[in-house]
N, C-alpha and C. Protein backbone atom coordinates (compact mmCIF):
# COMPACT_ATOMS: atom_id res chain seq x y z
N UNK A 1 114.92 3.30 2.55
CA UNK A 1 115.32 4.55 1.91
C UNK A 1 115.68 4.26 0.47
N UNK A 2 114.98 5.32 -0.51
CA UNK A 2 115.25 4.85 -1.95
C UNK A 2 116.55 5.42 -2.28
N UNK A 3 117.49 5.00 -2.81
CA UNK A 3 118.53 5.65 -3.85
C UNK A 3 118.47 6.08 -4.97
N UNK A 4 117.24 6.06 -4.99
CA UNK A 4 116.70 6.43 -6.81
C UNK A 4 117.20 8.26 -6.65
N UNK A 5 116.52 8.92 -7.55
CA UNK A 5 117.40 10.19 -7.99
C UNK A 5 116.94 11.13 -6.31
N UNK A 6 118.34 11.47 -6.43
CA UNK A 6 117.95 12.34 -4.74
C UNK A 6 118.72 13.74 -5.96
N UNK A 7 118.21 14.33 -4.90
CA UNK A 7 118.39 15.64 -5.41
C UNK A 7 119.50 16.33 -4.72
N UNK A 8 120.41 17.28 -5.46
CA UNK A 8 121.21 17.66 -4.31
C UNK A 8 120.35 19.21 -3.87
N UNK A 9 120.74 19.70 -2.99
CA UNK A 9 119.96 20.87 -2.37
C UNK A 9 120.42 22.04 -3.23
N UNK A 10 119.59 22.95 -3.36
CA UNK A 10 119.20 24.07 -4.52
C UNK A 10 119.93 24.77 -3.81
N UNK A 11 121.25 25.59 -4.60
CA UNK A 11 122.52 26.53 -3.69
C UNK A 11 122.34 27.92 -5.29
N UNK A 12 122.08 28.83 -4.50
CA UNK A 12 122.00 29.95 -5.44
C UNK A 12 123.28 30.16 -6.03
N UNK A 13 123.33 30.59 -6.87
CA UNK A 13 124.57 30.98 -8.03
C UNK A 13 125.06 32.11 -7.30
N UNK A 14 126.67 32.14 -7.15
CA UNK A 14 127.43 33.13 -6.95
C UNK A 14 127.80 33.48 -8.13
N UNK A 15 127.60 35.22 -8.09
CA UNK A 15 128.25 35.90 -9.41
C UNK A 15 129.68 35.25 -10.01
N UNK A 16 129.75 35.14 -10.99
CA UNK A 16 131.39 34.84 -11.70
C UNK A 16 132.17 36.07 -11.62
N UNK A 17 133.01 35.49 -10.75
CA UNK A 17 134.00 37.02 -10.47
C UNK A 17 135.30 36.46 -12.06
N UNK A 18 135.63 37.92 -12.63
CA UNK A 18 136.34 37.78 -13.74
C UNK A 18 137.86 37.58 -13.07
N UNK A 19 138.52 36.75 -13.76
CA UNK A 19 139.67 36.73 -13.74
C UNK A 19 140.43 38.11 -13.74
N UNK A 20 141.61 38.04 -13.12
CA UNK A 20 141.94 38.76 -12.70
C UNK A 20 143.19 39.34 -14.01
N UNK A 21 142.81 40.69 -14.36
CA UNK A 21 143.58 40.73 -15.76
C UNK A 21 144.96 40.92 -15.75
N UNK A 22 145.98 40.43 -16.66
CA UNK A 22 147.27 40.70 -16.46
C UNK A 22 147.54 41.43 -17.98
N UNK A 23 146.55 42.29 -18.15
CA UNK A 23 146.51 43.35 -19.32
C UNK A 23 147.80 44.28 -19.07
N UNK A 24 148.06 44.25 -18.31
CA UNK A 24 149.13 45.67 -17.96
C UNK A 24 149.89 44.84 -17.43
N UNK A 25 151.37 44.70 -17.80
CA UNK A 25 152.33 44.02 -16.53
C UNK A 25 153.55 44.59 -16.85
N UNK A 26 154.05 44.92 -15.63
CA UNK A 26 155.39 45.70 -15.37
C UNK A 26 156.70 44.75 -16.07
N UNK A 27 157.53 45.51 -16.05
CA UNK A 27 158.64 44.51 -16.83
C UNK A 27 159.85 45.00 -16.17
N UNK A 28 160.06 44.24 -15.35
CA UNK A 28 161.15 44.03 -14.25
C UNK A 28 162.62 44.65 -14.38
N UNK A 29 163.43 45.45 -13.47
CA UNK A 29 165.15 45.38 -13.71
C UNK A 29 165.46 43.75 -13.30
N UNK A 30 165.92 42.70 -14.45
CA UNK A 30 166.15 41.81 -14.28
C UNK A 30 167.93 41.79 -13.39
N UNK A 31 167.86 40.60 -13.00
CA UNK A 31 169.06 40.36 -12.23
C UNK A 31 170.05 39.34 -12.99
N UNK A 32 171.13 40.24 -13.84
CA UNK A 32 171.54 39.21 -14.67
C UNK A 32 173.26 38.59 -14.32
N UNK A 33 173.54 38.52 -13.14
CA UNK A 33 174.62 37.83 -12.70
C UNK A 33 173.64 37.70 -11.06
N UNK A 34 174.69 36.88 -10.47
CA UNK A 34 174.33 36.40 -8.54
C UNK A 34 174.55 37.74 -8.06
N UNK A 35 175.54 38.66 -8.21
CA UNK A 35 175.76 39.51 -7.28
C UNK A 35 175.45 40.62 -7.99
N UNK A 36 174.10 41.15 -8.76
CA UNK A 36 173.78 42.59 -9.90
C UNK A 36 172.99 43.11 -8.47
N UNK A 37 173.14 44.17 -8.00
CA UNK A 37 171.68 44.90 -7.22
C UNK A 37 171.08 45.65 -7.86
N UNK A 38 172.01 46.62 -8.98
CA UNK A 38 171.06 47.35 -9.74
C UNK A 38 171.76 47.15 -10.96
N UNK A 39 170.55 47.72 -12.18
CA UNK A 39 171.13 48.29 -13.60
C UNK A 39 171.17 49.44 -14.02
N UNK A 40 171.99 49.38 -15.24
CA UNK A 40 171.68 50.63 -15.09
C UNK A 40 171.28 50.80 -17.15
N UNK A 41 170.34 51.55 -17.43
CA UNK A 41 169.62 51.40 -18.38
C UNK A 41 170.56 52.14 -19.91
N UNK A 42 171.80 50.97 -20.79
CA UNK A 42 172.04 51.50 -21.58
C UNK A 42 171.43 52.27 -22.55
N UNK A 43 170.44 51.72 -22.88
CA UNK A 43 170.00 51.90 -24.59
C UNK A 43 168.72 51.75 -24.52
N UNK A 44 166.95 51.89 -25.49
CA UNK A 44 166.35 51.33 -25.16
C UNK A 44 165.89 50.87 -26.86
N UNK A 45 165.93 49.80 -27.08
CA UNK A 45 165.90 49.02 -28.53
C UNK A 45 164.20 49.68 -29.13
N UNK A 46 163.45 49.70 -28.39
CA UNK A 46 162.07 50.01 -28.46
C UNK A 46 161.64 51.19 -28.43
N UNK A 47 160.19 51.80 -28.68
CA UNK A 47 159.75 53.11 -28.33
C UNK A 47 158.39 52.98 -27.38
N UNK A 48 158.20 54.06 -26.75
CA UNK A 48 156.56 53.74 -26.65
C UNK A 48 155.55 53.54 -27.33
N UNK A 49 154.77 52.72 -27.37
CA UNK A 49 153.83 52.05 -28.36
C UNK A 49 154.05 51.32 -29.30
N UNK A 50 155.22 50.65 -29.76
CA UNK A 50 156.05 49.61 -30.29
C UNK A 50 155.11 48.20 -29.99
N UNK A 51 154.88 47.70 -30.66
CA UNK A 51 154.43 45.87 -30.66
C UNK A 51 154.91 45.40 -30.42
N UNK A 52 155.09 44.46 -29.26
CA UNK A 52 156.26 43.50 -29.30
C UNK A 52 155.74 42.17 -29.16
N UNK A 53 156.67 41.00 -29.48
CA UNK A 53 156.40 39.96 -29.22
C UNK A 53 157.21 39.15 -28.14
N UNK A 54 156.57 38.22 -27.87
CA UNK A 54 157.20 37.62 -26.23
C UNK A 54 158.80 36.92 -27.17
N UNK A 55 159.99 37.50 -26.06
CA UNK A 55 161.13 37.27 -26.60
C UNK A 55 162.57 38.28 -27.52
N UNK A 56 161.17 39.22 -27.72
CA UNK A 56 161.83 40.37 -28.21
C UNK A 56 162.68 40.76 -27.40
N UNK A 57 163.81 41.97 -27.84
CA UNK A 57 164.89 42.31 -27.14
C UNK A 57 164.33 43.45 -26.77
N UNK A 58 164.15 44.52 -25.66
CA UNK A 58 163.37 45.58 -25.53
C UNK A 58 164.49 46.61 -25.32
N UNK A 59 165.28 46.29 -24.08
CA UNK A 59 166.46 46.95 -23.57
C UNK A 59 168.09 46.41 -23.58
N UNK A 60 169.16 47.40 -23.69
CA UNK A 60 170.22 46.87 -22.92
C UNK A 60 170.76 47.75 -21.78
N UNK A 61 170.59 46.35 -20.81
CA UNK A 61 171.29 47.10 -19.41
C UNK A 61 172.60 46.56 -19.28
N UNK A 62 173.04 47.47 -18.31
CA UNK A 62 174.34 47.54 -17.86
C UNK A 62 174.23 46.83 -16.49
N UNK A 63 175.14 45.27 -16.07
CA UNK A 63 175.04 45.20 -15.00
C UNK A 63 176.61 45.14 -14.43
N UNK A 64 176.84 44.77 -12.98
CA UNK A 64 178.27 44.75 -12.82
C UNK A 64 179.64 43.81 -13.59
N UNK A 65 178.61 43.17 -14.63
CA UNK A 65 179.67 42.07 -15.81
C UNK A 65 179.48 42.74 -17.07
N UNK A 66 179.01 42.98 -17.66
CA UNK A 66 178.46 43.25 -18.85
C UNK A 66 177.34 44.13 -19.10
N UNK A 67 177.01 44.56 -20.69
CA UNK A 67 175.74 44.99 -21.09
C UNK A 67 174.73 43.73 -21.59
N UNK A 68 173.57 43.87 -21.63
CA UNK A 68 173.26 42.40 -22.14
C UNK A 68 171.62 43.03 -22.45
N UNK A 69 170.79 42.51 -23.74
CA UNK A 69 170.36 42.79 -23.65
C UNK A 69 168.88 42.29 -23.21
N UNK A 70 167.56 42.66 -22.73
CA UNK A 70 167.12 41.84 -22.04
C UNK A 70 165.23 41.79 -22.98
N UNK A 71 164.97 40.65 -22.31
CA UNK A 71 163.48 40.40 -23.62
C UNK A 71 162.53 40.29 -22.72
N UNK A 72 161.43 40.66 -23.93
CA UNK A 72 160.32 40.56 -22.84
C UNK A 72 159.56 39.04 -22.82
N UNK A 73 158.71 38.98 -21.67
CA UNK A 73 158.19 37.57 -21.56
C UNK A 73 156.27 37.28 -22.47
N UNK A 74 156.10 38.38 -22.62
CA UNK A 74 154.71 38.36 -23.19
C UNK A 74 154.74 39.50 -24.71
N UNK A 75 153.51 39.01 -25.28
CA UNK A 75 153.42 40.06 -26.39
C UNK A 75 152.56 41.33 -25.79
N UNK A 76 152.85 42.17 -26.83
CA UNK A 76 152.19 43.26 -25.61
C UNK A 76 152.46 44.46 -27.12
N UNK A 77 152.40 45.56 -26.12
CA UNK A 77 152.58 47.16 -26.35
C UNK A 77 153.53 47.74 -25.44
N UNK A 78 155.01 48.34 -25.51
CA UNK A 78 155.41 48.71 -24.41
C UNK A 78 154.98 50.46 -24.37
N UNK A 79 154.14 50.43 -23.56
CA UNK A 79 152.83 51.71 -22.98
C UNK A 79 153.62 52.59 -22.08
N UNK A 80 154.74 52.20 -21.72
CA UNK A 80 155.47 53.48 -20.76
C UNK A 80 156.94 52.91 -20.60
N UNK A 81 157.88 53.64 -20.60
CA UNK A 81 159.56 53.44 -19.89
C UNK A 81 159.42 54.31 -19.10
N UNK A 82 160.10 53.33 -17.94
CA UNK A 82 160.07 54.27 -16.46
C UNK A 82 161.19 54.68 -16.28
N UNK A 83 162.44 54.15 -16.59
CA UNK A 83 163.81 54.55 -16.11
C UNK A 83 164.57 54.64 -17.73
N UNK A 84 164.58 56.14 -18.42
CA UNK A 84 165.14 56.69 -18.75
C UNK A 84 166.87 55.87 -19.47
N UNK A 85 167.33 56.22 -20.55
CA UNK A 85 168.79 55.67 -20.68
C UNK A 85 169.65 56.67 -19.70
N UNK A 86 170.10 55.60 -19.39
CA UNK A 86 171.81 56.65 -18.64
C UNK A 86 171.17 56.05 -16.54
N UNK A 87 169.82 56.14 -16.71
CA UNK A 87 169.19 55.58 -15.63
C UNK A 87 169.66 54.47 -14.95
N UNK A 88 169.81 54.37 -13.26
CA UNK A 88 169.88 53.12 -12.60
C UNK A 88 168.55 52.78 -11.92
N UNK A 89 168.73 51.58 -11.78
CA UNK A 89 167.43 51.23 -11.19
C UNK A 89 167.55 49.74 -10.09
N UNK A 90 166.94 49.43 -8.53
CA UNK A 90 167.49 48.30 -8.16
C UNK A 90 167.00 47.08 -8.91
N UNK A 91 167.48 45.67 -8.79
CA UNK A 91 166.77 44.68 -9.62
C UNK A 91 165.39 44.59 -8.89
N UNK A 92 164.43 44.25 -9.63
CA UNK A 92 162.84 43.67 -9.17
C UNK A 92 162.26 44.86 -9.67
N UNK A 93 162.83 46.35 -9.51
CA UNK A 93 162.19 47.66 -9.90
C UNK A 93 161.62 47.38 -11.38
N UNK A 94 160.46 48.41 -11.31
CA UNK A 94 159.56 48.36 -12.66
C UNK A 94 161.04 49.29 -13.50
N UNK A 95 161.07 48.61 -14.88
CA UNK A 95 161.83 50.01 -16.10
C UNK A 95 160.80 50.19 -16.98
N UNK A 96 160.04 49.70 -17.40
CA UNK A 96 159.20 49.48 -18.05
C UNK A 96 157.60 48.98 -17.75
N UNK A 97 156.50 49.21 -19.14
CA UNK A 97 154.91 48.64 -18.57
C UNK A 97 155.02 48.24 -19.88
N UNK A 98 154.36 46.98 -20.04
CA UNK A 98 153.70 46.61 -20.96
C UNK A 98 151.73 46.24 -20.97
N UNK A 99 151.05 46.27 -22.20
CA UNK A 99 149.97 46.53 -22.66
C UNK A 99 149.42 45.40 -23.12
N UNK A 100 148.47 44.76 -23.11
CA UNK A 100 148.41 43.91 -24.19
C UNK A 100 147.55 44.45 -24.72
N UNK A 101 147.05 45.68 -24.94
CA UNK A 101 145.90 46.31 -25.88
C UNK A 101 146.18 47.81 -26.09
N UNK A 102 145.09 48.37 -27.18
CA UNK A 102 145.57 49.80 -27.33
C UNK A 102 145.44 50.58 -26.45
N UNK A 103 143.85 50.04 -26.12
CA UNK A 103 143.13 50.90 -25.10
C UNK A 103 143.40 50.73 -23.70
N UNK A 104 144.20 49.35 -23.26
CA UNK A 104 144.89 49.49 -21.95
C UNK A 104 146.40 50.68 -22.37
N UNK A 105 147.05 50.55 -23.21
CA UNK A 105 147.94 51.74 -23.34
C UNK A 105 148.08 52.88 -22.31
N UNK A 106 146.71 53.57 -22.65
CA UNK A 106 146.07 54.96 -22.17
C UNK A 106 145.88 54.54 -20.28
N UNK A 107 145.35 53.29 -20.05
CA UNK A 107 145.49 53.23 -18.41
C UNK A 107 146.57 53.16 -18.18
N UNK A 108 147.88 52.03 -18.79
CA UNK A 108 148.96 52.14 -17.76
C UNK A 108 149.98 53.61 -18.11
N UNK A 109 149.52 54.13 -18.86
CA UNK A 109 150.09 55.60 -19.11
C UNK A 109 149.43 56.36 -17.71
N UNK A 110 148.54 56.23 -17.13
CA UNK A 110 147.59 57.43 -16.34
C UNK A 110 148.31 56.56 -14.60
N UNK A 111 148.09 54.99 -14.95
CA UNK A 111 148.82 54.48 -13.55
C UNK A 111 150.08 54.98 -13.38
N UNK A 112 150.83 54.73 -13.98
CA UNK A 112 152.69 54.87 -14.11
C UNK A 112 153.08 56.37 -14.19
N UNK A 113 152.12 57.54 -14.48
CA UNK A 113 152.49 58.75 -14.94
C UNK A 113 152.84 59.43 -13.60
């Protein structure tokens, strides 16, 4: 038996499935002491359609220690506020959507509405 060039067997191409986009991502009631269940939404530093950059301050919530205010983790567009100032919300709940484009904007406005 030769070892010279063997061929491996001809396997048809599976389509390239696209990554899966994280164009739109919710932006969490963070949990900012051990024992917070909910916040409740002082102020909101931002508007809709505001630029932001990862780190920015977006909101201050109210939790059972303090107000504090809280940043986001990506750059983006913030494309919708879901919970209102004066608003509570439990921790993990969406308060917010962020965008990373103009034209995603207009979808997570039509998802979230």
């Amino acid at each position: 038996a030769s070892t010279a060039t063997r061929r491996a067997p001809l396997r048809r191409a599976r389509p390239q499935r696209a990554a899966p986009t994280a164009a739109i991502r919710e932006v969490p009631m963070p949990a900012l002491s051990s024992t917070m269940t909910e916040g409740k939404i002082v102020s909101w530093l931002v508007a809709e359609g505001d630029e932001l950059g990862k780190g920015d301050a977006i909101v201050v919530v109210e939790s059972d220690k303090a107000d504090m205010d809280v940043e986001v983790f990506y750059d983006g567009i913030l494309a919708a506020v879901l919970v209102e100032e004066g608003e509570t919300a439990p921790v993990g709940a969406p308060i917010g959507v962020l965008a990373e484009t103009e034209a995603e904007v207009e979808e997570a406005k039509a998802k979230y509405a």
